[in-house]
Protein backbone atom coordinates (compact mmCIF):
# COMPACT_ATOMS: atom_id res chain seq x y z
CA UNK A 1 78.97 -58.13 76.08
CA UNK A 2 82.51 -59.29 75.11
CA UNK A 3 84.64 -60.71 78.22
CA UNK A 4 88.25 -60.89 78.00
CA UNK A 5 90.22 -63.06 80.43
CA UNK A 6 93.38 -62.03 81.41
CA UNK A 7 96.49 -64.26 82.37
CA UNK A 8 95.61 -64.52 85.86
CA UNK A 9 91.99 -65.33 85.34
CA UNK A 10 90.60 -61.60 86.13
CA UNK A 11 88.26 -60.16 83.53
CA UNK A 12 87.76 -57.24 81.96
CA UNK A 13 85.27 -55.39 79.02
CA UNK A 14 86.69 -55.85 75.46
CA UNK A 15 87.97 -52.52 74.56
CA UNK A 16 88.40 -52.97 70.58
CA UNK A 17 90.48 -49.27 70.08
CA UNK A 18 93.12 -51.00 72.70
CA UNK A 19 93.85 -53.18 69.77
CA UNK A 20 94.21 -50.74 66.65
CA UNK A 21 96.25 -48.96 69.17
CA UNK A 22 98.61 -51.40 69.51
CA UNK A 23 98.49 -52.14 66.17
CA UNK A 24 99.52 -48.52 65.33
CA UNK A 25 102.30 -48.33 67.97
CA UNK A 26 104.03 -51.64 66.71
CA UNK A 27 103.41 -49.65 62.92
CA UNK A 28 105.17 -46.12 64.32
CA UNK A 29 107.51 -48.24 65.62
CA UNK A 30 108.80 -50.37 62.76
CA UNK A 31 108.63 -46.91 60.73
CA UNK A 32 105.72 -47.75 58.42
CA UNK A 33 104.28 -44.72 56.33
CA UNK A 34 101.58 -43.21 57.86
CA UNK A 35 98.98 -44.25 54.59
CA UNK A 36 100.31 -47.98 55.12
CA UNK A 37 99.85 -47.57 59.51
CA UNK A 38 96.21 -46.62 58.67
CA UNK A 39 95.87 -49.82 56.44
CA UNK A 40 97.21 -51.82 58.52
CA UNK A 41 95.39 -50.67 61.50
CA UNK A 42 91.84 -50.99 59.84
CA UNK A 43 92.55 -54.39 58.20
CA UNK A 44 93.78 -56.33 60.98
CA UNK A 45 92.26 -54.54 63.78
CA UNK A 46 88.53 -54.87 62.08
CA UNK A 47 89.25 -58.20 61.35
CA UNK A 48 90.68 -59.60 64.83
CA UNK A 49 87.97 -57.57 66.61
CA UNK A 50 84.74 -58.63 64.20
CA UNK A 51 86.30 -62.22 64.99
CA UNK A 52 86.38 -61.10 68.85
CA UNK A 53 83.08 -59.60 68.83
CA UNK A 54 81.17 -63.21 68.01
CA UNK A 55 82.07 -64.69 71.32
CA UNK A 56 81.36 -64.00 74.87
CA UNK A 57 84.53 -65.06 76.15
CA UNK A 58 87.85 -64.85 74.84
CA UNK A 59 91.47 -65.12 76.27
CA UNK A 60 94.32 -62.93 75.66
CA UNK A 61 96.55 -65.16 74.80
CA UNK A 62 94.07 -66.21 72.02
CA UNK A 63 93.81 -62.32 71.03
CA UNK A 64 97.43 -62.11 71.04
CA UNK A 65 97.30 -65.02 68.59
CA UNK A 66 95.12 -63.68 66.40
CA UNK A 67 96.56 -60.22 66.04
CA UNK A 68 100.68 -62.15 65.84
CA UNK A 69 99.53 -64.25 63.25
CA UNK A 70 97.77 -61.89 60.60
CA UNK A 71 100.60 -59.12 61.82
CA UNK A 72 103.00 -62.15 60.28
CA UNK A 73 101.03 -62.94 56.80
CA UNK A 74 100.60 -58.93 56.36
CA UNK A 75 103.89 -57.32 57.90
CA UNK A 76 106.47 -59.55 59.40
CA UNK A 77 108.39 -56.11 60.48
CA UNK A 78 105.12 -54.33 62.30
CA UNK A 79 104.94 -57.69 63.63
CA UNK A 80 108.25 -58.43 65.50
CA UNK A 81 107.54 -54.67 67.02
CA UNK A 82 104.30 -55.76 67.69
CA UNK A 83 105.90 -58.25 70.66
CA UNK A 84 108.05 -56.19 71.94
CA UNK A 85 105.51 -53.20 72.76
């Protein structure tokens, strides 16, 4: 089982649908199609949690790292909305 540690050291289950919802938030929010939102969601969501979902401990701040920088390469739009949600 997948541990996430949170800024002030308490830890919690991974819960991989909190990132595609996130994901799709930042996507509603930066007014992405709804065909392109689903892309999005499934590319970099599946990929940030398959990467997640090999280790037994990860930090947020290393999630949040993950998801910023394929957000960037992908969608620099969904990604600056991405931050501020």
């Amino acid at each position: 089982m997948v541990q996430i540690i949170k800024r002030g050291g308490k830890r919690q289950k991974f819960m991989p649908e909190k990132i595609k919802t996130s994901i799709k938030k930042a996507a509603v929010k930066a007014r992405i199609s709804p065909a392109k939102t689903r892309e999005l969601v499934n590319d970099v969501g599946n990929s940030v949690i398959d990467l997640i979902k090999k280790r037994k401990l990860v930090k947020t701040v290393d999630i949040r790292r993950s998801i910023l920088g394929r957000l960037n390469r992908r969608m620099k739009s969904v990604a600056s909305a991405w931050k501020k949600i």
